[in-house]
PDB file of N, CA and C in Angstrom:
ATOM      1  N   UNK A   1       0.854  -1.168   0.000  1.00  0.00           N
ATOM      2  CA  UNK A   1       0.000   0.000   0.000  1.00  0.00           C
ATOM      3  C   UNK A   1       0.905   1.237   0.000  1.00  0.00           C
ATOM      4  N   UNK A   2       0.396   2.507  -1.125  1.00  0.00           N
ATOM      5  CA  UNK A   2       1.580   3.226  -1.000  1.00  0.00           C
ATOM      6  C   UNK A   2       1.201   4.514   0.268  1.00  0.00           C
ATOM      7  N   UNK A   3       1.544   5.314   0.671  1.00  0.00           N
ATOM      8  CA  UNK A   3       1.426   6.369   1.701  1.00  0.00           C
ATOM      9  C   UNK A   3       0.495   7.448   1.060  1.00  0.00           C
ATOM     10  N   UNK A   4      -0.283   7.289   0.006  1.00  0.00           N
ATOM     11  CA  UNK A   4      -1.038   8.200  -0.357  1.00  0.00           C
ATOM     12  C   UNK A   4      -2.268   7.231  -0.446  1.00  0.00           C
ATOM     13  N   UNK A   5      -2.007   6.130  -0.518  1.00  0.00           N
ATOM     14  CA  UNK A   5      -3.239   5.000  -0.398  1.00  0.00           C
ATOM     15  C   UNK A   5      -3.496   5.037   0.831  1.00  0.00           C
ATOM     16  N   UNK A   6      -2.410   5.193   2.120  1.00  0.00           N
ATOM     17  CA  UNK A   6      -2.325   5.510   3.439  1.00  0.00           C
ATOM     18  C   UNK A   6      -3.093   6.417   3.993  1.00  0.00           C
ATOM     19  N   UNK A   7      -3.000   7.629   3.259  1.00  0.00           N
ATOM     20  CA  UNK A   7      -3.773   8.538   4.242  1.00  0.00           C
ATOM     21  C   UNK A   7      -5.020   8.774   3.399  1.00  0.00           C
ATOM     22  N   UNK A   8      -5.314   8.304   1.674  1.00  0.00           N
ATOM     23  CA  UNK A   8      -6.830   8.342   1.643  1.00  0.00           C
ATOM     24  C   UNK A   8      -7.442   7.480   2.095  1.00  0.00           C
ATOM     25  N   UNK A   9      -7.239   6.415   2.439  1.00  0.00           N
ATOM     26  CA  UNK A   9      -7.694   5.719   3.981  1.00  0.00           C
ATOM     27  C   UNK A   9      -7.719   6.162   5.123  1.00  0.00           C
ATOM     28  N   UNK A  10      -7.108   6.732   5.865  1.00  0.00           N
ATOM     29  CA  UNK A  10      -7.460   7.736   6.776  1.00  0.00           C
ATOM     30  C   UNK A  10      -8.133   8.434   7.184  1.00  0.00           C
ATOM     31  N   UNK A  11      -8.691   9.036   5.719  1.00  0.00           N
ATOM     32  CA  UNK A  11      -9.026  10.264   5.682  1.00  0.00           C
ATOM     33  C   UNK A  11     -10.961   9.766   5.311  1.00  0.00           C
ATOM     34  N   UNK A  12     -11.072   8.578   4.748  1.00  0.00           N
ATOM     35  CA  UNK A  12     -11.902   8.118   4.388  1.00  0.00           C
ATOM     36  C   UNK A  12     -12.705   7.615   6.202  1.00  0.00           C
ATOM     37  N   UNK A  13     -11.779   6.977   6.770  1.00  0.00           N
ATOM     38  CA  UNK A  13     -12.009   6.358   7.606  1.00  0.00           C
ATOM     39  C   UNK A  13     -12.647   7.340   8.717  1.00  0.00           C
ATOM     40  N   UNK A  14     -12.073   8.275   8.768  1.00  0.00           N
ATOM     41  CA  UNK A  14     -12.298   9.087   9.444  1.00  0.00           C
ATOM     42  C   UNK A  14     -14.265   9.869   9.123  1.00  0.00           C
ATOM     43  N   UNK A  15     -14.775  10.178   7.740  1.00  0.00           N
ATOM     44  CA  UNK A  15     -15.324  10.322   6.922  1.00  0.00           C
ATOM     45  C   UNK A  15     -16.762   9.733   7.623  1.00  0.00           C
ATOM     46  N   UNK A  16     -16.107   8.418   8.313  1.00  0.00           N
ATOM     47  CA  UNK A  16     -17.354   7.271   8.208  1.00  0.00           C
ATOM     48  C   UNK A  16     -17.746   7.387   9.815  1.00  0.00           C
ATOM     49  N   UNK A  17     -17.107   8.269  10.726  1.00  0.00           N
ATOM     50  CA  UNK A  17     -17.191   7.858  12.287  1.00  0.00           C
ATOM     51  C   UNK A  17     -18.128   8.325  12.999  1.00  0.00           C
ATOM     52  N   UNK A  18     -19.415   8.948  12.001  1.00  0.00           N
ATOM     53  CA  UNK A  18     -20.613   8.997  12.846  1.00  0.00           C
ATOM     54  C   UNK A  18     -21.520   8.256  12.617  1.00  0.00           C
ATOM     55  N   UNK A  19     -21.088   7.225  11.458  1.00  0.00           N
ATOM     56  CA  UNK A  19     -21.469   6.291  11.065  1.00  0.00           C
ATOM     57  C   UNK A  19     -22.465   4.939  12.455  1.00  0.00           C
ATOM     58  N   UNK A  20     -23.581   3.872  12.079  1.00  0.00           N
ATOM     59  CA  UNK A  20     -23.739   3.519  13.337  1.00  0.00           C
ATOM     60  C   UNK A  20     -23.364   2.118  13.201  1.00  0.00           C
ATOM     61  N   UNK A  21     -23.220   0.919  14.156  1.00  0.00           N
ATOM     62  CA  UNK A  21     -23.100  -0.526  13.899  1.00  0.00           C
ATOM     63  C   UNK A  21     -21.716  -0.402  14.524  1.00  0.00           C
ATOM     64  N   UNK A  22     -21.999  -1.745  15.165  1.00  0.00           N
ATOM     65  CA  UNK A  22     -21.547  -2.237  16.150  1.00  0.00           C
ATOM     66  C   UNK A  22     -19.744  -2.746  15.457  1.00  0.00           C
ATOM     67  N   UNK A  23     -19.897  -4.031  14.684  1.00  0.00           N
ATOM     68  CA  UNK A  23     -18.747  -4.255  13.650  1.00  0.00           C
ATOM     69  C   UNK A  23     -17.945  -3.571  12.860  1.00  0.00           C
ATOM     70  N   UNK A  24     -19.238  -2.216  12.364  1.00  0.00           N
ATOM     71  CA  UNK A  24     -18.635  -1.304  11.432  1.00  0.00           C
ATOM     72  C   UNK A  24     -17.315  -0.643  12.436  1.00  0.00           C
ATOM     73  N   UNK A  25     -18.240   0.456  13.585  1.00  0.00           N
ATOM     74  CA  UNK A  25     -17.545   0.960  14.284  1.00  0.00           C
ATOM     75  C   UNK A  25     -16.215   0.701  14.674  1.00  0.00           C
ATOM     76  N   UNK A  26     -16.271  -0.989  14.998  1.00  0.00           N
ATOM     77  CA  UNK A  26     -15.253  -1.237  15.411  1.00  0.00           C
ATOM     78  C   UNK A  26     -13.731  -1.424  13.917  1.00  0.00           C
ATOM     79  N   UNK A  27     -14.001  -1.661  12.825  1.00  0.00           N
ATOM     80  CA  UNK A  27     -13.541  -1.656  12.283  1.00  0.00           C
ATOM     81  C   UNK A  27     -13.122  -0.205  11.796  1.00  0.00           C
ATOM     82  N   UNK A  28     -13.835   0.866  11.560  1.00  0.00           N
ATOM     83  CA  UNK A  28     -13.574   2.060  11.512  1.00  0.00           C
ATOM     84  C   UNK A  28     -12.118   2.324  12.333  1.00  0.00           C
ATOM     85  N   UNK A  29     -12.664   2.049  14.040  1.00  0.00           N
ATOM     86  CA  UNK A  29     -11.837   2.452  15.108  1.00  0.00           C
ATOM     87  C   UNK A  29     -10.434   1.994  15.416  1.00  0.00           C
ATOM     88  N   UNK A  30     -10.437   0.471  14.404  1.00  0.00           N
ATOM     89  CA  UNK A  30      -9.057  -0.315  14.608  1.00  0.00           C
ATOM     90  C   UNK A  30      -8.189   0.439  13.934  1.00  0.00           C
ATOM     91  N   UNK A  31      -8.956   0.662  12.237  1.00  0.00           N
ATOM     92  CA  UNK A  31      -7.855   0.798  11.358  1.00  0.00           C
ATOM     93  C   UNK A  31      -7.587   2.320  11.497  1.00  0.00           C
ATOM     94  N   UNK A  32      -8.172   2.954  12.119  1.00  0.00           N
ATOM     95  CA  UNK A  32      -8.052   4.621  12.462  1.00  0.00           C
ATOM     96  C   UNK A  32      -6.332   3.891  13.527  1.00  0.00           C
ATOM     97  N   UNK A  33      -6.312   2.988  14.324  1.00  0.00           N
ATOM     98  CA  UNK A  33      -5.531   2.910  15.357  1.00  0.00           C
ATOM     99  C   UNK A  33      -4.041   2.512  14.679  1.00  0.00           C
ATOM    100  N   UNK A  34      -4.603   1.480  13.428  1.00  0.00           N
ATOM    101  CA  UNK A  34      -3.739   0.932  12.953  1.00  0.00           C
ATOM    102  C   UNK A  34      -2.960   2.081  12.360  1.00  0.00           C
ATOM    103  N   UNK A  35      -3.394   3.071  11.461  1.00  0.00           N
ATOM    104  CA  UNK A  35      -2.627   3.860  10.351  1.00  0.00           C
ATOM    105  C   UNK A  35      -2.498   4.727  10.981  1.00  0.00           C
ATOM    106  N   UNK A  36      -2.780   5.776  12.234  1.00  0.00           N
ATOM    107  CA  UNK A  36      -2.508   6.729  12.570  1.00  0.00           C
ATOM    108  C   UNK A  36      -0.954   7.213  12.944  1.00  0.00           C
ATOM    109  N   UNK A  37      -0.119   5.982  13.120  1.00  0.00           N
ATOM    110  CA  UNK A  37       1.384   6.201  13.532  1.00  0.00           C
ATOM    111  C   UNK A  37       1.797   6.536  11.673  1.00  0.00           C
ATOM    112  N   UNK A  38       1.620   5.357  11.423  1.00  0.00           N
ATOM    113  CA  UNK A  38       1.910   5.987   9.859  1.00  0.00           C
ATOM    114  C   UNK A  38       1.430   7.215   9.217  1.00  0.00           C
ATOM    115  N   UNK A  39       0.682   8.052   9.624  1.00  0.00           N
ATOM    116  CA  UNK A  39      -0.188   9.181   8.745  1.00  0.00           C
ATOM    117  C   UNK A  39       0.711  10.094   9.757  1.00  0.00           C
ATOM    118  N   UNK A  40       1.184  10.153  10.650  1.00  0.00           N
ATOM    119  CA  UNK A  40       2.199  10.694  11.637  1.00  0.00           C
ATOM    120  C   UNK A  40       4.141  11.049  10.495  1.00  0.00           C
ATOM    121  N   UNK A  41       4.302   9.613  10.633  1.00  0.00           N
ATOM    122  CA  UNK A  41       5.103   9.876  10.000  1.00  0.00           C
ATOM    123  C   UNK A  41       5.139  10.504   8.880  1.00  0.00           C
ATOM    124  N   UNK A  42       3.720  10.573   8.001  1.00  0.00           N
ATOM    125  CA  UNK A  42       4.340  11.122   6.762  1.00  0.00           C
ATOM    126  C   UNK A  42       3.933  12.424   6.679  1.00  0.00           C
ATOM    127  N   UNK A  43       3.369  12.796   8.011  1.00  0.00           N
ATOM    128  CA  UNK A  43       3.221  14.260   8.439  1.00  0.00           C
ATOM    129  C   UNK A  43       4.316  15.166   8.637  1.00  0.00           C
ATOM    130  N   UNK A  44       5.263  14.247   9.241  1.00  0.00           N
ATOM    131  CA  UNK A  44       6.464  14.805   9.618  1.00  0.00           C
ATOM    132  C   UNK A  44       7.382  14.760   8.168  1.00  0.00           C
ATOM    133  N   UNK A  45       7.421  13.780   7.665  1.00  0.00           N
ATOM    134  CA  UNK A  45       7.993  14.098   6.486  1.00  0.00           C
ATOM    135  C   UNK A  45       7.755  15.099   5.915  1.00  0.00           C
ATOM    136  N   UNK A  46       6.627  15.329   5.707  1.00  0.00           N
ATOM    137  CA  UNK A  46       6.118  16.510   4.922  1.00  0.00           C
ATOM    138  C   UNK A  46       6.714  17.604   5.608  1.00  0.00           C
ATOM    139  N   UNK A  47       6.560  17.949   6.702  1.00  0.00           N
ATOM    140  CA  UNK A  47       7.070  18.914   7.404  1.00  0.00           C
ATOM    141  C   UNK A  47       8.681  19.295   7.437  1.00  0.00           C
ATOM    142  N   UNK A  48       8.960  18.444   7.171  1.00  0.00           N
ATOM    143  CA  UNK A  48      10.642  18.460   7.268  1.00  0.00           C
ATOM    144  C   UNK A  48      10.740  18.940   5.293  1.00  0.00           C
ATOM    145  N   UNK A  49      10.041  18.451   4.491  1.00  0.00           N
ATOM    146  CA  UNK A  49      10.390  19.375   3.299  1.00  0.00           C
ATOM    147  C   UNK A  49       9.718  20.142   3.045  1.00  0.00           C
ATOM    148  N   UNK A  50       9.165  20.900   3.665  1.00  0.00           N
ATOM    149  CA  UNK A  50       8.351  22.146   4.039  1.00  0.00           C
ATOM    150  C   UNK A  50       9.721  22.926   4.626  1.00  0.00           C
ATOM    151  N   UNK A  51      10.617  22.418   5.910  1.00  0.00           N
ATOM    152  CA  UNK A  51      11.391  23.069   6.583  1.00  0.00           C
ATOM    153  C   UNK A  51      12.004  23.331   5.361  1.00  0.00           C
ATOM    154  N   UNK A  52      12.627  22.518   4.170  1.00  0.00           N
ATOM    155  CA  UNK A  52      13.953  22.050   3.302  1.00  0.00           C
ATOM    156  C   UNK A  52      13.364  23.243   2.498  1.00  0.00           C
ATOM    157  N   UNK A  53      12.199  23.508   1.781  1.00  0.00           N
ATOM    158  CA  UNK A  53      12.187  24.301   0.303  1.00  0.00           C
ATOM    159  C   UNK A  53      11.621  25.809   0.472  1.00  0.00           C
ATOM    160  N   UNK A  54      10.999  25.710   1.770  1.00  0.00           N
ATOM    161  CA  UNK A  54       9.683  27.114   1.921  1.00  0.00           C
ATOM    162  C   UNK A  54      10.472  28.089   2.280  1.00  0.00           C
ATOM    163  N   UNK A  55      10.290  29.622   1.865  1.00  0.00           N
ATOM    164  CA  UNK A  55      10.917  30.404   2.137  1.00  0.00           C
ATOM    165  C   UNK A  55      10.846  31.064   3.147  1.00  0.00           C
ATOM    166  N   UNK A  56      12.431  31.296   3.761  1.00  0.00           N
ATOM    167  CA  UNK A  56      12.058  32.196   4.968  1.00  0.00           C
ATOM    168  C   UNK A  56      12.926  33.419   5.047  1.00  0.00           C
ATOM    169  N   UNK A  57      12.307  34.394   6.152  1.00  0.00           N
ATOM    170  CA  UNK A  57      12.547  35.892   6.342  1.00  0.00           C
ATOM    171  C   UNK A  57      13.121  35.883   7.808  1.00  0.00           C
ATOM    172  N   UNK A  58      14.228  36.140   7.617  1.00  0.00           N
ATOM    173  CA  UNK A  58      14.941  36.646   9.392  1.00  0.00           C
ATOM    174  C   UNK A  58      14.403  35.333   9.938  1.00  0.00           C
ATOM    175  N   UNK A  59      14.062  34.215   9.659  1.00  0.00           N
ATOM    176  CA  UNK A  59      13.908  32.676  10.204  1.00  0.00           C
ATOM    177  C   UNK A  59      12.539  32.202  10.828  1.00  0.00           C
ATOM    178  N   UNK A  60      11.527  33.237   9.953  1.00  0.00           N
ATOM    179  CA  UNK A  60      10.222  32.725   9.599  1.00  0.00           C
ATOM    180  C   UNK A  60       9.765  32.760   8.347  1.00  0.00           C
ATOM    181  N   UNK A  61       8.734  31.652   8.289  1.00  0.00           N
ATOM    182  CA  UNK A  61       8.586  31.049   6.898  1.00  0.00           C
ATOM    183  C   UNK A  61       7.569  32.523   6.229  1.00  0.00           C
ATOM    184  N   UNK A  62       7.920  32.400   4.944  1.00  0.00           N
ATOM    185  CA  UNK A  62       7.422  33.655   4.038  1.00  0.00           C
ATOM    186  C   UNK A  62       5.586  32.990   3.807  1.00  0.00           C
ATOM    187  N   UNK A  63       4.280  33.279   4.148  1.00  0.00           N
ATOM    188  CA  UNK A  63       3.189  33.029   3.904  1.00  0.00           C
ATOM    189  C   UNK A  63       2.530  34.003   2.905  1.00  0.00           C
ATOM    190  N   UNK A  64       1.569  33.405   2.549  1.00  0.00           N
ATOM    191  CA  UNK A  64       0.756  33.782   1.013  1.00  0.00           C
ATOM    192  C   UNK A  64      -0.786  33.702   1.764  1.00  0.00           C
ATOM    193  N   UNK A  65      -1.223  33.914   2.295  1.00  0.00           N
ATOM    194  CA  UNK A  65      -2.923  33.855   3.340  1.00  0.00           C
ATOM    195  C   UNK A  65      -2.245  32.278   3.932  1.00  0.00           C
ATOM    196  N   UNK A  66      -2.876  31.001   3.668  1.00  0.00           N
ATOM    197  CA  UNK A  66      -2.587  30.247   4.687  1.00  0.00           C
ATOM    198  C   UNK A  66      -1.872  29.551   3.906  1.00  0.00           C
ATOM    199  N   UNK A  67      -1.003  29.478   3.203  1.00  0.00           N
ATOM    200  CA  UNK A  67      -0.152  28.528   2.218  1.00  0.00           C
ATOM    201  C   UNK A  67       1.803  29.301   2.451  1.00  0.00           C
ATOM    202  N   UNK A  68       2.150  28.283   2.298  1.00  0.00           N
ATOM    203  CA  UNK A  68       3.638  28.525   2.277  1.00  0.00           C
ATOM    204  C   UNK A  68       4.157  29.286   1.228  1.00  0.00           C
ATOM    205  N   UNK A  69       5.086  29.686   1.029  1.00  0.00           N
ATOM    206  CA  UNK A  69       5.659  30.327  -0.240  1.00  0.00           C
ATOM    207  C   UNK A  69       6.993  29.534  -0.525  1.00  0.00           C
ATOM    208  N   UNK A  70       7.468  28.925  -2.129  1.00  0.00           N
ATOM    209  CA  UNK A  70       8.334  27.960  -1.821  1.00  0.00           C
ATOM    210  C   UNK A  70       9.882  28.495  -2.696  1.00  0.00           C
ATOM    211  N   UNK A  71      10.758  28.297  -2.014  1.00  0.00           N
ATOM    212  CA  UNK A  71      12.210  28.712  -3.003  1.00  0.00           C
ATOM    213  C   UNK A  71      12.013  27.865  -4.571  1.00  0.00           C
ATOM    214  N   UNK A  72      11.295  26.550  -4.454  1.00  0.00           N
ATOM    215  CA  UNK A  72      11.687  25.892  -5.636  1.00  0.00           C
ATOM    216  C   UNK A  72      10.322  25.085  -5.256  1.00  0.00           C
ATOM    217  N   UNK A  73       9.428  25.827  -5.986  1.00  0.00           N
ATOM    218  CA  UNK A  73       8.062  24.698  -5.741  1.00  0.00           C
ATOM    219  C   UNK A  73       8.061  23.242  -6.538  1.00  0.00           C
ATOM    220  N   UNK A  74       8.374  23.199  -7.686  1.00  0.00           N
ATOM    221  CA  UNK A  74       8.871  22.034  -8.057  1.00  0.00           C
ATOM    222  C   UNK A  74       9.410  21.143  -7.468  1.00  0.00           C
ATOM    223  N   UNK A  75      10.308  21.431  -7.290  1.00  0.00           N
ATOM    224  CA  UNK A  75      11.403  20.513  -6.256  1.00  0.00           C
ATOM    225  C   UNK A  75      10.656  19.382  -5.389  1.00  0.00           C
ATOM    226  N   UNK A  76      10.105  20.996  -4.419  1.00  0.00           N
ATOM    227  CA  UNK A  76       9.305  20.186  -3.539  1.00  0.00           C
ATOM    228  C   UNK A  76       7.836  19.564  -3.681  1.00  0.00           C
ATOM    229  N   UNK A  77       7.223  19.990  -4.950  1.00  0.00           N
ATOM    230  CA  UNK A  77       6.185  18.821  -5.257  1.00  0.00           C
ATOM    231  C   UNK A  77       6.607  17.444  -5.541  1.00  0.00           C
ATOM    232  N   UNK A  78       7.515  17.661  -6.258  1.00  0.00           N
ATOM    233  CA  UNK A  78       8.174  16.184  -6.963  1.00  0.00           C
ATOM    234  C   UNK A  78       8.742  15.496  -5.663  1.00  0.00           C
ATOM    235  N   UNK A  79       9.243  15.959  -4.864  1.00  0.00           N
ATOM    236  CA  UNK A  79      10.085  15.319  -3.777  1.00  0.00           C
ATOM    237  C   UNK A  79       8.392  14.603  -2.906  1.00  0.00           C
ATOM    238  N   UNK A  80       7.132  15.468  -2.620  1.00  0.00           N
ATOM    239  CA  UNK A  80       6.556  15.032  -2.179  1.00  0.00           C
ATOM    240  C   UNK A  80       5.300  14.334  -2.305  1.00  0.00           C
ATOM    241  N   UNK A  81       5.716  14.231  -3.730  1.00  0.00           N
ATOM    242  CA  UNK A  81       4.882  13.272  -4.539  1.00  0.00           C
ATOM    243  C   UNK A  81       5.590  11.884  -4.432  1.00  0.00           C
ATOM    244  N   UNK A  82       7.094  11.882  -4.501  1.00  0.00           N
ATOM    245  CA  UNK A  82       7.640  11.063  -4.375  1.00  0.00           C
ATOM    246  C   UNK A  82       7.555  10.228  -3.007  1.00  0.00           C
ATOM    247  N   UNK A  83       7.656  11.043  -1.785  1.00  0.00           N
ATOM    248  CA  UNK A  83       6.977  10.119  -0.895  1.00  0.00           C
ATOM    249  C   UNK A  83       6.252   9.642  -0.727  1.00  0.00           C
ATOM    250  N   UNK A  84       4.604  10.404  -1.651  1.00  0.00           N
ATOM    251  CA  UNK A  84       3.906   9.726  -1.207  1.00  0.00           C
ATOM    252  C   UNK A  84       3.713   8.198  -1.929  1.00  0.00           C
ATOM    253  N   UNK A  85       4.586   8.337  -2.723  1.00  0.00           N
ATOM    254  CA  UNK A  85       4.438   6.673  -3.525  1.00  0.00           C
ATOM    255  C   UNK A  85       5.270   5.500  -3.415  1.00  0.00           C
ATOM    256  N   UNK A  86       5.710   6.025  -2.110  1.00  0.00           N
ATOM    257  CA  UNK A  86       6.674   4.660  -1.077  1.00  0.00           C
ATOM    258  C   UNK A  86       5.863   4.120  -0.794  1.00  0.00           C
ATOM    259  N   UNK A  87       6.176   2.777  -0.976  1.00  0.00           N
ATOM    260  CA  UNK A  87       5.513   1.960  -0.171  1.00  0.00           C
ATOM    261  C   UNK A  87       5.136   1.445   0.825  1.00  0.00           C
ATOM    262  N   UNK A  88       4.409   0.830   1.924  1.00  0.00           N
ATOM    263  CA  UNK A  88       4.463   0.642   2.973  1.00  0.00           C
ATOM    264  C   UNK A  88       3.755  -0.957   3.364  1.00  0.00           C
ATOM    265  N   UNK A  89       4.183  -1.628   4.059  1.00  0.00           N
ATOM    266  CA  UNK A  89       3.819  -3.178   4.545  1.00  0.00           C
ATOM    267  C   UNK A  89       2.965  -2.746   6.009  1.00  0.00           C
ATOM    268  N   UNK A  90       1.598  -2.940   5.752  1.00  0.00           N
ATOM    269  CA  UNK A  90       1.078  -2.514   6.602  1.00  0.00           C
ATOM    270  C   UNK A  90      -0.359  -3.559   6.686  1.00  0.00           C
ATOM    271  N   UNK A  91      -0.863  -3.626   7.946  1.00  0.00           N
ATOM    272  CA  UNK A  91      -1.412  -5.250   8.011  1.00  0.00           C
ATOM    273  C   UNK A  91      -2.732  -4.552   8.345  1.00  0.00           C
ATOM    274  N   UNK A  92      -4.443  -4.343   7.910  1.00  0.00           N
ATOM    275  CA  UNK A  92      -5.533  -3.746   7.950  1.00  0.00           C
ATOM    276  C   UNK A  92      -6.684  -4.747   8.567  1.00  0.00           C
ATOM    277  N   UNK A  93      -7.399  -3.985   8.875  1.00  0.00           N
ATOM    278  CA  UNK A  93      -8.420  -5.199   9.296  1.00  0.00           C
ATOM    279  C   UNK A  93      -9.341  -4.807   8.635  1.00  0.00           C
ATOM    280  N   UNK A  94      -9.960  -5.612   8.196  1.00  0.00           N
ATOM    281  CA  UNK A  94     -11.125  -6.105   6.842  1.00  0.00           C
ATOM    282  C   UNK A  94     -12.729  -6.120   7.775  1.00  0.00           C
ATOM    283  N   UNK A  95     -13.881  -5.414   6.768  1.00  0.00           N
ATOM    284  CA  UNK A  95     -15.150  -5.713   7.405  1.00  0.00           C
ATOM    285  C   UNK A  95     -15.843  -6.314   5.943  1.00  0.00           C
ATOM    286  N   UNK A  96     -16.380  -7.384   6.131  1.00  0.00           N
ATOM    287  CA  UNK A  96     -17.630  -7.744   5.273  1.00  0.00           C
ATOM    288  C   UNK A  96     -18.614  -6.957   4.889  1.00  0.00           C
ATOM    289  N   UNK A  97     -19.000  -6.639   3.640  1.00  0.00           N
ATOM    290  CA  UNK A  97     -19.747  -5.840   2.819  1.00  0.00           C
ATOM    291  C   UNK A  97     -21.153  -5.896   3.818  1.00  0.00           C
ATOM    292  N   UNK A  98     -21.419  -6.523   4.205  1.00  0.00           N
ATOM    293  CA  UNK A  98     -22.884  -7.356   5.033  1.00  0.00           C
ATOM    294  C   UNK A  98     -22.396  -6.158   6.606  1.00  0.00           C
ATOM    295  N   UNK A  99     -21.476  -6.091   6.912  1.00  0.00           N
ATOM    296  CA  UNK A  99     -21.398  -5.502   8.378  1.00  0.00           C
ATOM    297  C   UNK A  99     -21.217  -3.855   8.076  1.00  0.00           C
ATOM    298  N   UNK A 100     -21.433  -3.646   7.002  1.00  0.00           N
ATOM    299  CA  UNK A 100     -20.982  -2.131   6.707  1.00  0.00           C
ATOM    300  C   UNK A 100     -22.462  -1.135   7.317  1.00  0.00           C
ATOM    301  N   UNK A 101     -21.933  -0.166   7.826  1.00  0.00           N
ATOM    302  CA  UNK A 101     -23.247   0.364   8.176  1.00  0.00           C
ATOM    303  C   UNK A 101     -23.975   0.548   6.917  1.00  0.00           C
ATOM    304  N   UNK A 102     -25.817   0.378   7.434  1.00  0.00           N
ATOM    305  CA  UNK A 102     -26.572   0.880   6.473  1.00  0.00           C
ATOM    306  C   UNK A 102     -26.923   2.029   5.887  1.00  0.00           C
ATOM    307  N   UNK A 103     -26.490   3.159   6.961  1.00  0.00           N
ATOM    308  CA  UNK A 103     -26.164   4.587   6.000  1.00  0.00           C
ATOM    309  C   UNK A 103     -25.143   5.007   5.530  1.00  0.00           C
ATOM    310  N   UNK A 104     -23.996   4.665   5.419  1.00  0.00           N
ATOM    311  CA  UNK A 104     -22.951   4.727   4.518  1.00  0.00           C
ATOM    312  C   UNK A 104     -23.516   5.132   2.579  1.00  0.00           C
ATOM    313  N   UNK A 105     -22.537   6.202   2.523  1.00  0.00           N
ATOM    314  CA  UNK A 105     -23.100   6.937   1.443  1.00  0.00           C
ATOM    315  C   UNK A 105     -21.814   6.091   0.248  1.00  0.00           C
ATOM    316  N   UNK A 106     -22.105   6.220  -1.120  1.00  0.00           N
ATOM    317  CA  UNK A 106     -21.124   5.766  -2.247  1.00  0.00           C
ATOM    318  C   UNK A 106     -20.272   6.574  -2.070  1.00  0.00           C
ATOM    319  N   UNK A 107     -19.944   7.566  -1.446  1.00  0.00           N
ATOM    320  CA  UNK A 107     -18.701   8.383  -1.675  1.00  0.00           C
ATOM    321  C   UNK A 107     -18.205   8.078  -0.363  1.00  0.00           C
ATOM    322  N   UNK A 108     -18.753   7.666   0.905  1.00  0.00           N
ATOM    323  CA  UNK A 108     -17.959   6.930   1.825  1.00  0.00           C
ATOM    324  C   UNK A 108     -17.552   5.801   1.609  1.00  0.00           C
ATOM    325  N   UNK A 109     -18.619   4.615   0.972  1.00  0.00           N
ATOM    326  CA  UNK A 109     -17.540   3.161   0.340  1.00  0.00           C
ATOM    327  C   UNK A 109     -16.719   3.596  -0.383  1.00  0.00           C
ATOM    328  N   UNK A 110     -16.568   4.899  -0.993  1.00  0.00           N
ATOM    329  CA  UNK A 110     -15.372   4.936  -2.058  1.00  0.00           C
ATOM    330  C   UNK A 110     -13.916   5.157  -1.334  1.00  0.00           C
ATOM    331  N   UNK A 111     -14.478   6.083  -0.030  1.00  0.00           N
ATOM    332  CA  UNK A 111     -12.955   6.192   0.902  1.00  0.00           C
ATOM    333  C   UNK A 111     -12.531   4.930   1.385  1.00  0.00           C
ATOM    334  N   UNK A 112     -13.342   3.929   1.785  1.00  0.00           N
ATOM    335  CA  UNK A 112     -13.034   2.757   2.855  1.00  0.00           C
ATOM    336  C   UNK A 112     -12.886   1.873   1.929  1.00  0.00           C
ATOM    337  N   UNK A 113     -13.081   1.892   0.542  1.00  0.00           N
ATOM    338  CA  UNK A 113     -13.304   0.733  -0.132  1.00  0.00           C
ATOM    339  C   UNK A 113     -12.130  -0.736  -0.318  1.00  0.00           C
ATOM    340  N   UNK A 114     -10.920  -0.362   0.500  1.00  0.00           N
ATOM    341  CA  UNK A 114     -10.003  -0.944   0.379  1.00  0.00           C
ATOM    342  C   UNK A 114     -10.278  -2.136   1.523  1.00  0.00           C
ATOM    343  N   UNK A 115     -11.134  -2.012   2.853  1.00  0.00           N
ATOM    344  CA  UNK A 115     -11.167  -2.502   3.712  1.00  0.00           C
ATOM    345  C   UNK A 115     -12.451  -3.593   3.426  1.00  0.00           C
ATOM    346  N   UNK A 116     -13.212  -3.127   2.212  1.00  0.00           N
ATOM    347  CA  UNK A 116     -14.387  -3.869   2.299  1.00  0.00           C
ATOM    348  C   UNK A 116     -14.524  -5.353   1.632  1.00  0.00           C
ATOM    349  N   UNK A 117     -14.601  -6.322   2.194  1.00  0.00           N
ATOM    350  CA  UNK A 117     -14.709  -7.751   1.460  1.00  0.00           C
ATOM    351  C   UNK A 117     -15.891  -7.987   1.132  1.00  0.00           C
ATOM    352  N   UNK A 118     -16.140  -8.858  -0.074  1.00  0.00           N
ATOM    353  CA  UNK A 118     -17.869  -9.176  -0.870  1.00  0.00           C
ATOM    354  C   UNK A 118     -17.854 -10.158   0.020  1.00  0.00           C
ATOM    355  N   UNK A 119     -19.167 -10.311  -0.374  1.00  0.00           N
ATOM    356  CA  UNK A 119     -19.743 -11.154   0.791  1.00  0.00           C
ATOM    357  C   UNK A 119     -19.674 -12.823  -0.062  1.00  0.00           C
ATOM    358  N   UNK A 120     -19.299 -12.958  -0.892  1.00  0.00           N
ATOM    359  CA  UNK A 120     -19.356 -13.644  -1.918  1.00  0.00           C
ATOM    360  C   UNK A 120     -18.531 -14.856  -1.317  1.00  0.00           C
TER     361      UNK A 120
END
């Protein structure tokens, strides 16, 4: 799974947590437990080439309203595009299509959809 598959899982997962059901929940709540050290790390990554490319003034970073301003924006897209397509060995816990909550919308199976097994 690469680290951008990482955190749109995350981010999906997160998406689903007012979601109701007993199985669902709990599956929501694992894999929120499971990936959160990882969505950490690649927070910090990010942050550290944020430190590496963004510009700074007397040794604060130069801002644009809420966005960084960058010495070499390139650079640092490519560099952090590039992380995000490392890979990562990371072990998920799976819910059956059958245990998924019943209000779950298609654009929430589309975030979680990695976790969901057919019932087949």
């Amino acid at each position: 799974m690469t680290k951008q598959d990482i955190v749109s899982l995350f981010n999906g997962l997160n998406n689903c947590g007012n979601l109701v059901g007993q199985k669902f929940g709990y599956c929501v709540a694992r894999n929120l437990q499971i990936l959160k050290g990882e969505v950490e790390k690649i927070e910090d990554a990010r942050k550290a080439l944020i430190e590496s490319y963004a510009k700074k003034v007397d040794g604060k970073f130069v801002m644009e309203g809420n966005n960084y301003t960058f010495e070499d924006k390139e650079s640092f897209e490519k560099e952090y595009q590039n992380l995000l397509k490392e890979e990562v060995a990371i072990t998920l816990y799976y819910i059956k299509l059958e245990d998924v909550s019943k209000e779950v919308t298609a654009q929430q199976i589309s975030g979680i959809y990695d976790i969901i097994t057919s019932n087949e």
